[in-house]
PDB file of N, CA and C in Angstrom:
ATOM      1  N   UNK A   1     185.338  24.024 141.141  1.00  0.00           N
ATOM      2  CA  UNK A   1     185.690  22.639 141.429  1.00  0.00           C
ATOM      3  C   UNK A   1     184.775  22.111 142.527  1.00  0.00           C
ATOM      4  N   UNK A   2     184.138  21.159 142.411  1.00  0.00           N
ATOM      5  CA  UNK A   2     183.343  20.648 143.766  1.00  0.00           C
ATOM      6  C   UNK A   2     184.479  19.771 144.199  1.00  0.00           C
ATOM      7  N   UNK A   3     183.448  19.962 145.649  1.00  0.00           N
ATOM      8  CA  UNK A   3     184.318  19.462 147.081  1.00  0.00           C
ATOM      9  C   UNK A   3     184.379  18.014 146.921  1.00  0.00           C
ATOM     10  N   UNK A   4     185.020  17.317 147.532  1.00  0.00           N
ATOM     11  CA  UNK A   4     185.259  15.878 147.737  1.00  0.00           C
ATOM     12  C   UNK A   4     186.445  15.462 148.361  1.00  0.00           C
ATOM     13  N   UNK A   5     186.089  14.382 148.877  1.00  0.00           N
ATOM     14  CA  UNK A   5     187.121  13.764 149.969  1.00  0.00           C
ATOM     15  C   UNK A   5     188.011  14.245 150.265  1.00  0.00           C
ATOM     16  N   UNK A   6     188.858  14.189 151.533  1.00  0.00           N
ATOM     17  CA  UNK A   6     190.157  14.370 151.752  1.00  0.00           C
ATOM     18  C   UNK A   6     191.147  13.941 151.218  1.00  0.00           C
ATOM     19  N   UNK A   7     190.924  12.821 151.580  1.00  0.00           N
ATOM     20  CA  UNK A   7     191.759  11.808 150.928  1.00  0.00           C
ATOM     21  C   UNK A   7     190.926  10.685 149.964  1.00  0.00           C
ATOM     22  N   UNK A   8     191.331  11.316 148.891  1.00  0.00           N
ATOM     23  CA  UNK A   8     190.598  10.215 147.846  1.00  0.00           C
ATOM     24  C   UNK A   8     191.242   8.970 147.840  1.00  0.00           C
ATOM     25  N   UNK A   9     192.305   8.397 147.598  1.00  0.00           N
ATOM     26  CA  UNK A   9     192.453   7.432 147.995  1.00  0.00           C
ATOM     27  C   UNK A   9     191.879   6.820 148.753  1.00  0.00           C
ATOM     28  N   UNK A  10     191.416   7.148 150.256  1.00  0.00           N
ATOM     29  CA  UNK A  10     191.079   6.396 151.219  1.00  0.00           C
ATOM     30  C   UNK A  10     189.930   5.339 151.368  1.00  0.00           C
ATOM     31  N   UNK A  11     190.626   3.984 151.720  1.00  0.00           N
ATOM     32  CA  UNK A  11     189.533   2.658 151.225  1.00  0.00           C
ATOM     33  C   UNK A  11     188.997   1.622 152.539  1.00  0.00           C
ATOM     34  N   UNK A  12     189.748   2.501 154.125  1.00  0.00           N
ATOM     35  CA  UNK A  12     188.943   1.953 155.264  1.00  0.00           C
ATOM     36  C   UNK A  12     189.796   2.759 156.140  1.00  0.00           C
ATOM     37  N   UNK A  13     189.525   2.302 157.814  1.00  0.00           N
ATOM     38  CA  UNK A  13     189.543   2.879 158.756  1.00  0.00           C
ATOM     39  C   UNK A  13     191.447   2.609 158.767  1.00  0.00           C
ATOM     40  N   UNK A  14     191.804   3.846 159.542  1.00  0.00           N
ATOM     41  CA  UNK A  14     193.255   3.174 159.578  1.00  0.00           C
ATOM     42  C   UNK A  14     193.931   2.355 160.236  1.00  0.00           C
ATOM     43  N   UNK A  15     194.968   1.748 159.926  1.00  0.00           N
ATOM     44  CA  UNK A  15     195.243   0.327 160.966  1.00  0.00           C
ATOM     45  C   UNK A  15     196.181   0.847 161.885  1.00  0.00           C
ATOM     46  N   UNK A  16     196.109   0.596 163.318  1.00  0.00           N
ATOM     47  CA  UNK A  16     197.440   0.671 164.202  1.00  0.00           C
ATOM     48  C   UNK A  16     196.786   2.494 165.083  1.00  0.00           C
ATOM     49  N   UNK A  17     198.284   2.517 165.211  1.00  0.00           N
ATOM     50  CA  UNK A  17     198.076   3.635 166.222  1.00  0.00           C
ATOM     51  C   UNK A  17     199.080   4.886 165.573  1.00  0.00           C
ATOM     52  N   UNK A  18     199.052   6.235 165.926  1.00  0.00           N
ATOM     53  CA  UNK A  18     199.797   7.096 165.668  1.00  0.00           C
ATOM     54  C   UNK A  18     200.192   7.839 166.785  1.00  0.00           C
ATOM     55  N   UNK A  19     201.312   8.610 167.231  1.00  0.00           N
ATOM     56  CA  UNK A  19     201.494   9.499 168.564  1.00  0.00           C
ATOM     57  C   UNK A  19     200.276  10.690 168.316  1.00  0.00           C
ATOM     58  N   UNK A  20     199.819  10.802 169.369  1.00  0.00           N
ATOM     59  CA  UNK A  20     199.086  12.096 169.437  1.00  0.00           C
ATOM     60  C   UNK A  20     200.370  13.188 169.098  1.00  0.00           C
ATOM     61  N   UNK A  21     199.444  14.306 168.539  1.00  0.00           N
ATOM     62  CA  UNK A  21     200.181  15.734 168.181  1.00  0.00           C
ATOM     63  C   UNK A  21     200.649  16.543 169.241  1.00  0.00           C
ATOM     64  N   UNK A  22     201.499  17.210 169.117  1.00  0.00           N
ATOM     65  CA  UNK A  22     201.616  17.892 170.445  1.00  0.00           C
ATOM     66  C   UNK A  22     201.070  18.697 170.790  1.00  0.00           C
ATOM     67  N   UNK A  23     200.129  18.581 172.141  1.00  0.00           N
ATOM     68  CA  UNK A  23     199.291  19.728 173.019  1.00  0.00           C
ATOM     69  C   UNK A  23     197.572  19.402 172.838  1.00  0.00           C
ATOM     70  N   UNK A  24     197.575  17.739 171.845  1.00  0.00           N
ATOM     71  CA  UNK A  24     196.094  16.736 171.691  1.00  0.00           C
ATOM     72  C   UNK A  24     196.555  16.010 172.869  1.00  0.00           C
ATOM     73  N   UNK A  25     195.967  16.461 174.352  1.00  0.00           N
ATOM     74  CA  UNK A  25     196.298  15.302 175.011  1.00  0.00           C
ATOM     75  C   UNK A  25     194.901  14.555 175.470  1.00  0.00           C
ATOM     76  N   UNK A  26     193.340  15.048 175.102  1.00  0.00           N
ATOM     77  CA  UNK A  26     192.057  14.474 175.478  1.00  0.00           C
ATOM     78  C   UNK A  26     191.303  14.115 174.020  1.00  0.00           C
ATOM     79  N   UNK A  27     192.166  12.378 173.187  1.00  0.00           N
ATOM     80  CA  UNK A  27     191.668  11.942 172.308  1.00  0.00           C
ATOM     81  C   UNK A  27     190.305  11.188 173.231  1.00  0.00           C
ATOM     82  N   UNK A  28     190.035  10.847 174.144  1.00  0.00           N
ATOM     83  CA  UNK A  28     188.969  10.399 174.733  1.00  0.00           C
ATOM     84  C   UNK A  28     188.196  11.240 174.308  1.00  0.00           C
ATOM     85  N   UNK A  29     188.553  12.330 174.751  1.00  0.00           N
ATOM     86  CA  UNK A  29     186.704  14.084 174.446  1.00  0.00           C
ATOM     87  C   UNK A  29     186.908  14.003 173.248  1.00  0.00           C
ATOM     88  N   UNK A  30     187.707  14.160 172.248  1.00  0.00           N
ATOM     89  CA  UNK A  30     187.544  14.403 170.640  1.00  0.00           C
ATOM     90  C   UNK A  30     186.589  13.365 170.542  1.00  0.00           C
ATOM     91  N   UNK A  31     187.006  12.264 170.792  1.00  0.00           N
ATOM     92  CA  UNK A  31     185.842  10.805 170.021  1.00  0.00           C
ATOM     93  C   UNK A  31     184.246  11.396 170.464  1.00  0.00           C
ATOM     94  N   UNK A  32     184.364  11.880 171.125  1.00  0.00           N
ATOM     95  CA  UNK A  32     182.867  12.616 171.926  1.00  0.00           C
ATOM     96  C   UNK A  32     182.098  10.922 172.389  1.00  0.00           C
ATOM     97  N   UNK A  33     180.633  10.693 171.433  1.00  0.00           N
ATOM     98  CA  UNK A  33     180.035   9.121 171.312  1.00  0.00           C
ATOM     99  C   UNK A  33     180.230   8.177 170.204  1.00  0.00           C
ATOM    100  N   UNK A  34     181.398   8.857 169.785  1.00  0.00           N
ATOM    101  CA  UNK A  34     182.063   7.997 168.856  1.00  0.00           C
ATOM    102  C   UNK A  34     182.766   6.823 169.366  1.00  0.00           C
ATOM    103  N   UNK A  35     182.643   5.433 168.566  1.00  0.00           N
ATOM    104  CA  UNK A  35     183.212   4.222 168.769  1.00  0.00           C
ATOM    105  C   UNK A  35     184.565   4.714 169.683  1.00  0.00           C
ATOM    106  N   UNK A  36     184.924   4.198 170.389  1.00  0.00           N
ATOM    107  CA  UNK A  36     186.749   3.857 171.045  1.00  0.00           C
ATOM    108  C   UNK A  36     187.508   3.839 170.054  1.00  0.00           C
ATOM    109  N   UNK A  37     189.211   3.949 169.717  1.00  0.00           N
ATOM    110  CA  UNK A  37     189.850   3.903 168.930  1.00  0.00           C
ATOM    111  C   UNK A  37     191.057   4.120 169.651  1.00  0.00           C
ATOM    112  N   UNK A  38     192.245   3.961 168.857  1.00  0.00           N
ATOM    113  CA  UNK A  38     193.469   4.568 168.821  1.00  0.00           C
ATOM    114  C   UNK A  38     193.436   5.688 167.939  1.00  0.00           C
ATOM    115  N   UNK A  39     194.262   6.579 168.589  1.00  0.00           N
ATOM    116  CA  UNK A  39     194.763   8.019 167.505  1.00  0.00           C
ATOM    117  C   UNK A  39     195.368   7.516 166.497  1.00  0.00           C
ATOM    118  N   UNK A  40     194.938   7.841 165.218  1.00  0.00           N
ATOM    119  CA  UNK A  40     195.446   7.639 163.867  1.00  0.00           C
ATOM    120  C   UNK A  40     195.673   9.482 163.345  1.00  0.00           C
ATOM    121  N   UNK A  41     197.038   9.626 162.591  1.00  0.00           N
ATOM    122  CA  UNK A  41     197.051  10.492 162.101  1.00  0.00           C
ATOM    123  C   UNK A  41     195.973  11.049 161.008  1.00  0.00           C
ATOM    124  N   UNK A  42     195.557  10.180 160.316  1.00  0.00           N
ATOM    125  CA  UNK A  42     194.452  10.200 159.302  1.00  0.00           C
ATOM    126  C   UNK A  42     193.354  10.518 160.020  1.00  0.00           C
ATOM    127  N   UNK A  43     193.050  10.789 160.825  1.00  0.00           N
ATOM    128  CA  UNK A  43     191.800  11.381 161.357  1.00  0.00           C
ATOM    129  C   UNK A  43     192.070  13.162 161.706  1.00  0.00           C
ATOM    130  N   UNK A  44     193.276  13.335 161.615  1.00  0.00           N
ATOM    131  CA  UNK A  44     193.341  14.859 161.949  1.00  0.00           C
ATOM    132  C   UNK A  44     194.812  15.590 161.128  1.00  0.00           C
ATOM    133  N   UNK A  45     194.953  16.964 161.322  1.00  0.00           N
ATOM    134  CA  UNK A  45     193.397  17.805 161.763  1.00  0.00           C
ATOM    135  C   UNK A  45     192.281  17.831 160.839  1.00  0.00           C
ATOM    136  N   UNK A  46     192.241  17.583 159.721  1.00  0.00           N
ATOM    137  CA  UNK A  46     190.759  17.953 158.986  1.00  0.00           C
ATOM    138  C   UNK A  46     190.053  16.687 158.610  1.00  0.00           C
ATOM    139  N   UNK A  47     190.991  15.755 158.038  1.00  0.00           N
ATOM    140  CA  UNK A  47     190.915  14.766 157.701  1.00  0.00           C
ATOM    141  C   UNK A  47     189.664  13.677 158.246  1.00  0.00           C
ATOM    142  N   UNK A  48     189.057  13.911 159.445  1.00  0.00           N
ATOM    143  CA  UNK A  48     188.061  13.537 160.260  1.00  0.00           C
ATOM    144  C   UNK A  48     186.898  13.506 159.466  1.00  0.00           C
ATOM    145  N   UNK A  49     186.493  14.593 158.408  1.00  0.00           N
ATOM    146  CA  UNK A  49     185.607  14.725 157.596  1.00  0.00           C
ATOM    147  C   UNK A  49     184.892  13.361 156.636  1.00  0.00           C
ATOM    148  N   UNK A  50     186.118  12.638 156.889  1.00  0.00           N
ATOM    149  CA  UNK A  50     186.032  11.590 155.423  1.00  0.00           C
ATOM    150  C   UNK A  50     185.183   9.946 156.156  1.00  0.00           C
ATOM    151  N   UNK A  51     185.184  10.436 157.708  1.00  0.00           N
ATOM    152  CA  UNK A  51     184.633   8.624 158.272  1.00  0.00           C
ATOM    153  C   UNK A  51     183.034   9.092 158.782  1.00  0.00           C
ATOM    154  N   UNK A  52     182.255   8.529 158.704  1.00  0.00           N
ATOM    155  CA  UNK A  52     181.172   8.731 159.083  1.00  0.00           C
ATOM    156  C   UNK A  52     180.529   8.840 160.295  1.00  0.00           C
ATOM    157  N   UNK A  53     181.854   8.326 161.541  1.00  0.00           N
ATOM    158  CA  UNK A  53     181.688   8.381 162.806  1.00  0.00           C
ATOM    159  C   UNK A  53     181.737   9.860 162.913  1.00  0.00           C
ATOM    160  N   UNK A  54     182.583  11.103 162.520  1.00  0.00           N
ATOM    161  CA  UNK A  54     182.797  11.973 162.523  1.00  0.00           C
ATOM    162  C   UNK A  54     182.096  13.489 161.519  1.00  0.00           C
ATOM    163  N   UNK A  55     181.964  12.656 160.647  1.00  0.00           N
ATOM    164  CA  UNK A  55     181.767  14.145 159.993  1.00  0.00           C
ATOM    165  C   UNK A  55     180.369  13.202 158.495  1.00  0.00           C
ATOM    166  N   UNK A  56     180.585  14.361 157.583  1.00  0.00           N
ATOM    167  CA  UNK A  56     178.945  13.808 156.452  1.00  0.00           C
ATOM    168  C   UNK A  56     179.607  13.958 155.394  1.00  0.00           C
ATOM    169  N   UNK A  57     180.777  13.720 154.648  1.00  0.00           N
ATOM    170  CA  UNK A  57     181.315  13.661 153.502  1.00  0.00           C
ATOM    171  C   UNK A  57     181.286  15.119 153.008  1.00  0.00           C
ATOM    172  N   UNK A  58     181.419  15.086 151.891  1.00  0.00           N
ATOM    173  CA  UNK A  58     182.221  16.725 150.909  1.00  0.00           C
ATOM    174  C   UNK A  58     180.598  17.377 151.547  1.00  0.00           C
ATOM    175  N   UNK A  59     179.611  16.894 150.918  1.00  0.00           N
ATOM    176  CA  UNK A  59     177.991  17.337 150.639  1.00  0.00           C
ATOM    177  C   UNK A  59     177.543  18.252 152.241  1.00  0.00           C
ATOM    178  N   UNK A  60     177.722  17.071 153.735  1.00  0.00           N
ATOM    179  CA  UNK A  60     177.524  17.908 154.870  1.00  0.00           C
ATOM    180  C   UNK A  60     178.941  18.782 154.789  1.00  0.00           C
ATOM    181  N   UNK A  61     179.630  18.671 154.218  1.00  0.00           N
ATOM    182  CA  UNK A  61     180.957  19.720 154.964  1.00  0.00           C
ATOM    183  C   UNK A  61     180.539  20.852 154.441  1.00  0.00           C
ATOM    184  N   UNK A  62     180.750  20.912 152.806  1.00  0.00           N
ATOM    185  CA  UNK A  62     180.820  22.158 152.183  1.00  0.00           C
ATOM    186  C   UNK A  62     179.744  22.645 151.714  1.00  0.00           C
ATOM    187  N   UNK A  63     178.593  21.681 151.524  1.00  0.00           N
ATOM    188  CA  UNK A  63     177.309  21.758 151.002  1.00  0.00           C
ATOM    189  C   UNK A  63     177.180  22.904 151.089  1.00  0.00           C
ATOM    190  N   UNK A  64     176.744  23.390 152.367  1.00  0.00           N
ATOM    191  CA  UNK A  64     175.613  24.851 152.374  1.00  0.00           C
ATOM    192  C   UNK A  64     176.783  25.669 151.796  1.00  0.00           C
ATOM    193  N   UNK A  65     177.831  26.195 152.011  1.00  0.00           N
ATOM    194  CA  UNK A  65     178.591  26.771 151.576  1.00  0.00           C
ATOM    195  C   UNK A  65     178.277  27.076 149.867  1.00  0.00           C
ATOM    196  N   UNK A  66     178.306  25.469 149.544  1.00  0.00           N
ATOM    197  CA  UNK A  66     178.486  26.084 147.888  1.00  0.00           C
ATOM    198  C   UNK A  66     177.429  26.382 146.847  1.00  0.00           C
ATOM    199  N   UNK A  67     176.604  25.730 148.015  1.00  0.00           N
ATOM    200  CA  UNK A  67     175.079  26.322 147.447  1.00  0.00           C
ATOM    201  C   UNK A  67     174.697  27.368 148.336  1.00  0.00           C
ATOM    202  N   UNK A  68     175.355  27.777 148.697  1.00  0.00           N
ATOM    203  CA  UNK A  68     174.411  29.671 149.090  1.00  0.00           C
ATOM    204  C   UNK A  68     174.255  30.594 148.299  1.00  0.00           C
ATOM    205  N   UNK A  69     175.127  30.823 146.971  1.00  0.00           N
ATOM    206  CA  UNK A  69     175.074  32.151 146.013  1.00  0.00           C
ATOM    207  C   UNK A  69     173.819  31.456 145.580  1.00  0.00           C
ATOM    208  N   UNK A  70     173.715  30.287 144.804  1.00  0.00           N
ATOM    209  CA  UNK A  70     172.597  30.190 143.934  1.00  0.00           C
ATOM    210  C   UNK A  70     171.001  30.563 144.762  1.00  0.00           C
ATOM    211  N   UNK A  71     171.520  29.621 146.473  1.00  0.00           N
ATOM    212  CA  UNK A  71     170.436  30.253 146.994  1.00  0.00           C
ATOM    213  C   UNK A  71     169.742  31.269 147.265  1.00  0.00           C
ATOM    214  N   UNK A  72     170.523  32.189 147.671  1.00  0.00           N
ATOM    215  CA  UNK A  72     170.553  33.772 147.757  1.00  0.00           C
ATOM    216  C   UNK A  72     169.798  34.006 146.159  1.00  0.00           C
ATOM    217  N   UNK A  73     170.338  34.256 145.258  1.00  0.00           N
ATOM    218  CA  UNK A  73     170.087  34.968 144.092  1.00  0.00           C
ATOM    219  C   UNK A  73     169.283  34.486 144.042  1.00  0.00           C
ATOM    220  N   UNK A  74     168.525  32.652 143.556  1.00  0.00           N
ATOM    221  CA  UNK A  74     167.024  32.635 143.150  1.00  0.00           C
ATOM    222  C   UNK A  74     165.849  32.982 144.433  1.00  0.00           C
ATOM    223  N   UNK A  75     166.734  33.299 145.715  1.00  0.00           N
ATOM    224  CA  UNK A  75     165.521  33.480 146.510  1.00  0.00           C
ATOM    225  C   UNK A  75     164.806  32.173 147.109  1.00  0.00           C
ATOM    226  N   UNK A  76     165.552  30.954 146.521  1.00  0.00           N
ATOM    227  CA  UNK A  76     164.936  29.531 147.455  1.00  0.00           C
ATOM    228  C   UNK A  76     164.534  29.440 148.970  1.00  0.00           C
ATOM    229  N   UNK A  77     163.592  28.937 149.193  1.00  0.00           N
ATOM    230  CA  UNK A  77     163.153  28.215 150.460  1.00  0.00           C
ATOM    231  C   UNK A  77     163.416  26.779 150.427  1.00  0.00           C
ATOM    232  N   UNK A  78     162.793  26.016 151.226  1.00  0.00           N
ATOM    233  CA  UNK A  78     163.294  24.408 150.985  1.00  0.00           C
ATOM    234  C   UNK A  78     162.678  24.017 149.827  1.00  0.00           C
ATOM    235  N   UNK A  79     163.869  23.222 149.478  1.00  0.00           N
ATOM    236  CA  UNK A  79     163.202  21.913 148.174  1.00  0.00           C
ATOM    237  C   UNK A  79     162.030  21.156 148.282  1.00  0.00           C
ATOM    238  N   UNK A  80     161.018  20.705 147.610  1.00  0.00           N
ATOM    239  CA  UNK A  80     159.987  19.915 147.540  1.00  0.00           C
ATOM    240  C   UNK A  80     160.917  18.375 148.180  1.00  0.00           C
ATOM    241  N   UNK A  81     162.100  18.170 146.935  1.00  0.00           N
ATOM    242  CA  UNK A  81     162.180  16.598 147.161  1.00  0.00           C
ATOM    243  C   UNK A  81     164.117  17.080 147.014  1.00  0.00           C
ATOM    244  N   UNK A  82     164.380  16.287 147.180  1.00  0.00           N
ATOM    245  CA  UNK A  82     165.910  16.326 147.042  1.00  0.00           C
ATOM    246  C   UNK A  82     166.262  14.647 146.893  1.00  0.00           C
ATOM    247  N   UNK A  83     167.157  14.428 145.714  1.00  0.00           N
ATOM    248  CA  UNK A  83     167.694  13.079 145.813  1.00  0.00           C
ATOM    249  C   UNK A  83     169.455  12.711 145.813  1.00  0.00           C
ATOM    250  N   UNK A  84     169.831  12.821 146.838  1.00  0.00           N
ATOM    251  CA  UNK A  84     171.768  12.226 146.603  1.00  0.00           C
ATOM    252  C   UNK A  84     171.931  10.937 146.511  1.00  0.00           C
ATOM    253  N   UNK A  85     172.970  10.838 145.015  1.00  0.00           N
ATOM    254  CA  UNK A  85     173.111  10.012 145.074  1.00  0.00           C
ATOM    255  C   UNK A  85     174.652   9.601 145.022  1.00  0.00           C
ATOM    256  N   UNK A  86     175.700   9.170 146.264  1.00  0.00           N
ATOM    257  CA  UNK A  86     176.869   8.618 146.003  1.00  0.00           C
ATOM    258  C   UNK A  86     177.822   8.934 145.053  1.00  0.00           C
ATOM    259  N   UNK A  87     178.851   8.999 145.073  1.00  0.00           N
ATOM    260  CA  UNK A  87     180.242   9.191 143.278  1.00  0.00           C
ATOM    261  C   UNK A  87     181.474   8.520 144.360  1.00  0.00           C
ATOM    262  N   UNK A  88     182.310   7.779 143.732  1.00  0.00           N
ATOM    263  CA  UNK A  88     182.774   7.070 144.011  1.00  0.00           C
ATOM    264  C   UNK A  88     182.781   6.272 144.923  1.00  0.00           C
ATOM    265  N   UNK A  89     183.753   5.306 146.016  1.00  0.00           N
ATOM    266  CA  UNK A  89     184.114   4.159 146.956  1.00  0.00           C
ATOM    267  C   UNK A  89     183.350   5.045 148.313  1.00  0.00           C
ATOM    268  N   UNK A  90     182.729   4.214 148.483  1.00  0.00           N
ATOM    269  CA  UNK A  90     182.221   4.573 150.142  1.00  0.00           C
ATOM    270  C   UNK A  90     181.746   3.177 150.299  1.00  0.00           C
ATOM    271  N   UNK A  91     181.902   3.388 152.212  1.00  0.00           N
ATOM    272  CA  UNK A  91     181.745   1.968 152.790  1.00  0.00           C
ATOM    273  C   UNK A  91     180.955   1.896 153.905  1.00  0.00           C
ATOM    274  N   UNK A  92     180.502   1.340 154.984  1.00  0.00           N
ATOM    275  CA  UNK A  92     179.757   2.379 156.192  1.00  0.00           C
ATOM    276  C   UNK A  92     181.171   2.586 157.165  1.00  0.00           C
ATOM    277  N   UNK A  93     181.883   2.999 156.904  1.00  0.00           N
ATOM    278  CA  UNK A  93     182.858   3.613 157.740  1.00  0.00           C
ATOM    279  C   UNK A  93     183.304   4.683 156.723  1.00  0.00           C
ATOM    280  N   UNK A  94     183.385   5.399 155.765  1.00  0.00           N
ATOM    281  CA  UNK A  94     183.607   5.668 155.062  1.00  0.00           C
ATOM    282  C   UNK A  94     182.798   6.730 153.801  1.00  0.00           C
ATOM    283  N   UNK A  95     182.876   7.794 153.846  1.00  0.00           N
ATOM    284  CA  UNK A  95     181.865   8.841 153.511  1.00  0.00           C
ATOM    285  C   UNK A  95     182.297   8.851 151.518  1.00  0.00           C
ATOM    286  N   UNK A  96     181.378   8.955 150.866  1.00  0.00           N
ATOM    287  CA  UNK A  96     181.639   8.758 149.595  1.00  0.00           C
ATOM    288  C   UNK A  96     182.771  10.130 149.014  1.00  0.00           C
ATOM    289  N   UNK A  97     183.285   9.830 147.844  1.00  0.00           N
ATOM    290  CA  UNK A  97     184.110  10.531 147.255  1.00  0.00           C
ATOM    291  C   UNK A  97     183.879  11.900 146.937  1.00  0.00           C
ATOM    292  N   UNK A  98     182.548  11.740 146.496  1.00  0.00           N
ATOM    293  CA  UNK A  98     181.560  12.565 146.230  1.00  0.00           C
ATOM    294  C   UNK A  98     179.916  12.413 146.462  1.00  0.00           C
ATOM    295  N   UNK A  99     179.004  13.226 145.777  1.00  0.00           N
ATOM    296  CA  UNK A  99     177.704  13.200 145.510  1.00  0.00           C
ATOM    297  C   UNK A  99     177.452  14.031 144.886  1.00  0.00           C
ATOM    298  N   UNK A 100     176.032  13.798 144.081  1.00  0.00           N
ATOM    299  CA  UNK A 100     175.580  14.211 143.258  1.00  0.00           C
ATOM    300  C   UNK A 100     173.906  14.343 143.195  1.00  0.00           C
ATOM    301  N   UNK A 101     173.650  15.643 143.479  1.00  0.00           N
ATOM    302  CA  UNK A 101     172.417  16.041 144.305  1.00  0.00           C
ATOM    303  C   UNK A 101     171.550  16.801 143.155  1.00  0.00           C
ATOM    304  N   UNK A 102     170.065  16.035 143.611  1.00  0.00           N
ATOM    305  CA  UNK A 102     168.873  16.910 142.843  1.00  0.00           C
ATOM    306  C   UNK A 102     167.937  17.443 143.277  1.00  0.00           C
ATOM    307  N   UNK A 103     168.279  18.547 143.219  1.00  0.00           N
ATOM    308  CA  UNK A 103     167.425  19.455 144.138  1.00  0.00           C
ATOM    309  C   UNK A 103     165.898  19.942 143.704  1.00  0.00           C
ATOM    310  N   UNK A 104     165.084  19.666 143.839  1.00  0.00           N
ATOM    311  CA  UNK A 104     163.791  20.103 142.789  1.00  0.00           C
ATOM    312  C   UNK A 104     162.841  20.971 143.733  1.00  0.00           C
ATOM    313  N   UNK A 105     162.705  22.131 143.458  1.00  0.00           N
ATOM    314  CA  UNK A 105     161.775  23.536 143.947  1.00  0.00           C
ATOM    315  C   UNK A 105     160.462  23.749 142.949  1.00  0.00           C
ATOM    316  N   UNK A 106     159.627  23.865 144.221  1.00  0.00           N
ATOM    317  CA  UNK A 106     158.195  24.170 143.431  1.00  0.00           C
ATOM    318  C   UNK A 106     158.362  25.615 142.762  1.00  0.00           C
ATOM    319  N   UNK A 107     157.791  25.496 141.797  1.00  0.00           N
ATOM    320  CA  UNK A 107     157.701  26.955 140.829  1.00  0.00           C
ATOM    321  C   UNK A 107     157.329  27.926 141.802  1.00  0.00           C
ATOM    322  N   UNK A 108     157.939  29.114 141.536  1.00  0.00           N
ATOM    323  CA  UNK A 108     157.548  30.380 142.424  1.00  0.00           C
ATOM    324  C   UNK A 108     157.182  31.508 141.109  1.00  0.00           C
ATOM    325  N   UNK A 109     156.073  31.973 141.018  1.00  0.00           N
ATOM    326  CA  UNK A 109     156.538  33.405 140.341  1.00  0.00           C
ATOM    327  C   UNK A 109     156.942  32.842 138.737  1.00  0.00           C
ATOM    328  N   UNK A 110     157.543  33.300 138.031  1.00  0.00           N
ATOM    329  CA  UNK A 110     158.054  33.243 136.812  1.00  0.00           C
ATOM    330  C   UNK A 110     159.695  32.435 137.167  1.00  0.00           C
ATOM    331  N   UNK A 111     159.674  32.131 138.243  1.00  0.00           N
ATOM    332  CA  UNK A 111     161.166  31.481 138.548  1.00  0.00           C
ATOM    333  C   UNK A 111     160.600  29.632 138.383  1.00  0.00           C
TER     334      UNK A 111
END
């Protein structure tokens, strides 16, 4: 199954405020140089992945992860060119549903 969103549904930033969790008491340091905000539950705990202030959608989260066997086994170095392109609702606050990546390697060998 490839990776994608947290919350698929999700179609913008969330509105309002939520109580911090108990024993989150430095939402200031989490934001790190991220915009100001109120604590929204939808930003944690994992859920952070899905806004672009925070994290790079399914592709930076799980990417290397799910491409390491293939990497490993053919023995790849970097790609010549690579092209992603977007799969579903994304916004610039808002990391796409998915992507859909082309990875193209110069010939090595009989590979």
């Amino acid at each position: 199954m490839p990776a994608t969103r947290w919350i698929p549904s999700l179609k913008g930033v969330p509105k309002g405020s939520s109580p911090l969790p108990e024993g989150f008491k430095e939402w200031d340091l989490w934001l790190g140089p991220a915009a100001d905000r109120p604590f929204h539950e939808t930003y944690a705990p994992v859920t952070w992945r899905d806004f672009w202030d925070f994290g790079l959608g399914a592709l930076g989260d799980f990417g290397c992860h799910d491409m390491d066997a293939a990497t490993w086994a053919f023995n790849l170095s970097a790609p010549e060119s690579v092209q992603i392109f977007p799969s579903g609702y994304s916004d610039k606050d808002i990391t796409p549903y998915g992507e859909i990546g082309y990875y193209h390697f110069k010939e090595k060998g009989k590979q």
